[in-house]
Protein backbone atom coordinates (compact mmCIF):
# COMPACT_ATOMS: atom_id res chain seq x y z
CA UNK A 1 13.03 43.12 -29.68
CA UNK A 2 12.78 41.39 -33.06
CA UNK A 3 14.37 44.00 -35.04
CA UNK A 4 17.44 43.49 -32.67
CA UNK A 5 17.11 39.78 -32.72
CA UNK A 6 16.73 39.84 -36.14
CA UNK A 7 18.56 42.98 -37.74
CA UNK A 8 21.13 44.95 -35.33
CA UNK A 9 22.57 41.96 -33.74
CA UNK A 10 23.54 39.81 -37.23
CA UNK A 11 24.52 42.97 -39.03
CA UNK A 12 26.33 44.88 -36.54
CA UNK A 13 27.87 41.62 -34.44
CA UNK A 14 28.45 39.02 -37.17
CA UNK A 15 28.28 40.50 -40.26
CA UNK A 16 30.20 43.73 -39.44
CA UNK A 17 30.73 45.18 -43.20
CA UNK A 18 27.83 43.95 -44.93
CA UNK A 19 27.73 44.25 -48.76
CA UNK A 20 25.16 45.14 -50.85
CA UNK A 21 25.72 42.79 -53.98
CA UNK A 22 26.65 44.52 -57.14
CA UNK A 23 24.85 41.91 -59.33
CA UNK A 24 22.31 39.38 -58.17
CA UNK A 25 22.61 35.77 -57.88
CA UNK A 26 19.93 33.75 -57.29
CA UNK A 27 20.65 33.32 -53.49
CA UNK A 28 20.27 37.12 -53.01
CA UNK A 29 16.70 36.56 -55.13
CA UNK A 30 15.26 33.64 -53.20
CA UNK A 31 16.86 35.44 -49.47
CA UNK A 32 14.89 38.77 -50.27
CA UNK A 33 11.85 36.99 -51.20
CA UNK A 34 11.81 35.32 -47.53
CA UNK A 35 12.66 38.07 -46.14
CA UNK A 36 9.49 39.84 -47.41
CA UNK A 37 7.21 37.07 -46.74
CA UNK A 38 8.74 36.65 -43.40
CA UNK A 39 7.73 40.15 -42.53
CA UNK A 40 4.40 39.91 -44.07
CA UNK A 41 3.71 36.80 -41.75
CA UNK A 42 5.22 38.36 -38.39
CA UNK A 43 3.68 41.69 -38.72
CA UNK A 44 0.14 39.70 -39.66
CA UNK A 45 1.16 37.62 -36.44
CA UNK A 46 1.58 41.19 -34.09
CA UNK A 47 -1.99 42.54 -35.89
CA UNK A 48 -3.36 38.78 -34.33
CA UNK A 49 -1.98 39.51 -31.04
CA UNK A 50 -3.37 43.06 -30.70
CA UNK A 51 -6.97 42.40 -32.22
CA UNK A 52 -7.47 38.77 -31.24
CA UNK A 53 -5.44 38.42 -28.13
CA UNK A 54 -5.81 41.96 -26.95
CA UNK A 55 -2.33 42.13 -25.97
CA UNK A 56 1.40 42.26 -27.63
CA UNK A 57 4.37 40.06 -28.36
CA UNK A 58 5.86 41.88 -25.85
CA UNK A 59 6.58 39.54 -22.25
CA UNK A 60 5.51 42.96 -20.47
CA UNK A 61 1.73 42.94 -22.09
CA UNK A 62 1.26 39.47 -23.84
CA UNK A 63 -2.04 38.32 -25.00
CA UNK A 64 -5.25 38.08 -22.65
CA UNK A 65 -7.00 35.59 -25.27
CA UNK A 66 -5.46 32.29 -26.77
CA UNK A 67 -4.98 33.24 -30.27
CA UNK A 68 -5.41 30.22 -32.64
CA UNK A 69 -7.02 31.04 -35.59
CA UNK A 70 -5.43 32.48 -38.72
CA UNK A 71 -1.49 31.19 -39.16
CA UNK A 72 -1.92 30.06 -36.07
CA UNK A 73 -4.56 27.47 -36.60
CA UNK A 74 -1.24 26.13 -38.87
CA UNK A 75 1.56 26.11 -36.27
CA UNK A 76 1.78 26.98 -32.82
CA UNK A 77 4.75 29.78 -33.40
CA UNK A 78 4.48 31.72 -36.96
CA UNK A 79 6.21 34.64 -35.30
CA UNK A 80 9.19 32.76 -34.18
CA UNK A 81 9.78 30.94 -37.51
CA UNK A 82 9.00 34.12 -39.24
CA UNK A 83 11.60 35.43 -36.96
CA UNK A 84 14.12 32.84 -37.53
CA UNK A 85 13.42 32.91 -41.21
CA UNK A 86 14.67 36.70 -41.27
CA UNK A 87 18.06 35.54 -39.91
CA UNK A 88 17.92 32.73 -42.23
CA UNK A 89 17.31 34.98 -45.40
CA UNK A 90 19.79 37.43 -44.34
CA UNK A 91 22.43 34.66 -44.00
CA UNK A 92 21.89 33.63 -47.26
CA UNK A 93 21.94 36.78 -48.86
CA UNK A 94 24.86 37.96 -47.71
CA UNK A 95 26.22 34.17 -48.12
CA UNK A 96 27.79 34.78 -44.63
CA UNK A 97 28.90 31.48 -42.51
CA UNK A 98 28.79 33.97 -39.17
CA UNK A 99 25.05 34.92 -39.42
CA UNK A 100 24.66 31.19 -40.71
CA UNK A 101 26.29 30.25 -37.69
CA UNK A 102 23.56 32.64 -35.61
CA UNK A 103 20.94 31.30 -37.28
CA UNK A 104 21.57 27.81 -35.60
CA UNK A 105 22.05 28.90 -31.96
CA UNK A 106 19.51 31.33 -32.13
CA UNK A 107 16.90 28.15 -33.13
CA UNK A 108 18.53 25.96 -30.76
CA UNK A 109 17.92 29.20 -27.92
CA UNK A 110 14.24 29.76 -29.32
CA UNK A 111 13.69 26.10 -29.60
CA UNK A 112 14.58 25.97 -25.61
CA UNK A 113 12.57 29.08 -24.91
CA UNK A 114 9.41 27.73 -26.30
CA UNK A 115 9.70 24.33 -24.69
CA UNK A 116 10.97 24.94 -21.31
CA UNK A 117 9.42 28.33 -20.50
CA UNK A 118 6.74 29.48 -23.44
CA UNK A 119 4.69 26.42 -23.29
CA UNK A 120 4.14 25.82 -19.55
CA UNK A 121 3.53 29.40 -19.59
CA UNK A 122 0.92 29.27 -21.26
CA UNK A 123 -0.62 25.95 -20.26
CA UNK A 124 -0.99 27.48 -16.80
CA UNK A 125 -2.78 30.65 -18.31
CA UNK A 126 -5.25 28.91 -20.65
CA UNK A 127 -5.20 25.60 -18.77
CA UNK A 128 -7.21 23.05 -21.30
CA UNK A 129 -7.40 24.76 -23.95
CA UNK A 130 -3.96 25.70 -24.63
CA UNK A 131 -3.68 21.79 -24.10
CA UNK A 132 -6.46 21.74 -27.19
CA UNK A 133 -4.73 23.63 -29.32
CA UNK A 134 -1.48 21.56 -28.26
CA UNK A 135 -2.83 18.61 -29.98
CA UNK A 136 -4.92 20.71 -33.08
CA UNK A 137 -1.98 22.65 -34.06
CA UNK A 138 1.95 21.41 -34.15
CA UNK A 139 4.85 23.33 -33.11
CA UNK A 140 6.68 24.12 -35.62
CA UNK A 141 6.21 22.27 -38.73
CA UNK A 142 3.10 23.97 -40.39
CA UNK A 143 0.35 21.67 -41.77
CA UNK A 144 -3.55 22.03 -42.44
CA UNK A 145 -5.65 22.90 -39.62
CA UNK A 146 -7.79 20.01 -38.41
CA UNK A 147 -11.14 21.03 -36.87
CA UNK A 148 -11.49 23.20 -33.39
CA UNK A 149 -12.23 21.01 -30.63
CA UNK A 150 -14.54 23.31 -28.08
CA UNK A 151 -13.43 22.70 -24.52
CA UNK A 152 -15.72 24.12 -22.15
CA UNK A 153 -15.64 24.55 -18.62
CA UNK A 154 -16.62 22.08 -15.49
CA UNK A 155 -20.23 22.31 -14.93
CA UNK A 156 -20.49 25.48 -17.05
CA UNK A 157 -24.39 25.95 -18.06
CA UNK A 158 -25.20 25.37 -22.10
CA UNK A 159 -28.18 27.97 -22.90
């Protein structure tokens, strides 16, 4: 799904005759720099899912276990700003105003998914602590982690 989110459609739909540059300018430098450290981060965010989630990004097998350590100790949704950051880098390295233009409705739509669907989501499947790591973690501007709260459950037994 990413790869089409984030290659085939801004490529093949809105950038149909991308260029490879001839000589680089420092826009193509800085846009293939975040484009590697964008991958780096979402393909350390699927290894997260898979080993601590035990599960995918994938709707059809999504994580069994809250994952919130790591990246995501930093921000609630590394993949999808790793994901938008893709689009972003690509826009600027082809200096193209119709992936730019993308770029912004495809935040606005992820923006929406997260908030309307994603988060409710996932409040009902982790219940308090999802609401824990609400208020530990932000959304989408990164910053330090602050320390785990441990929510446990009603009148569960402390040996």
């Amino acid at each position: 799904m990413s790869g089409f989110v984030a290659g085939w459609v801004p490529l093949h739909w809105f950038e149909q005759q991308p260029r490879w540059p001839e000589i680089w300018r420092w826009h193509h430098y800085a846009a293939a720099l975040l484009f590697a450290l964008s991958a780096i981060v979402y393909l350390h965010c699927v290894w997260l899912f898979a080993v601590k989630g035990r599960g995918t990004p994938a709707p059809i097998d999504p994580p069994k276990r809250l994952v919130q350590r790591g990246i995501y100790g930093w921000v609630r949704n590394p993949m999808d700003l790793s994901l938008l950051t893709l689009v972003g880098s690509e826009a600027l390295f082809f200096w193209s105003i119709h992936i730019s233009l993308y770029f912004l409705c495809l935040v606005c739509a992820v923006h929406l998914l997260v908030v309307l669907y994603e988060e409710s989501a996932l409040s009902y499947q982790f219940g308090a602590l999802y609401e824990d790591y609400k208020r530990a973690a932000p959304r989408w501007l990164p910053r330090k982690p602050r320390p785990a709260l441990e929510t446990i459950a009603p009148f569960a037994s402390r040996h």
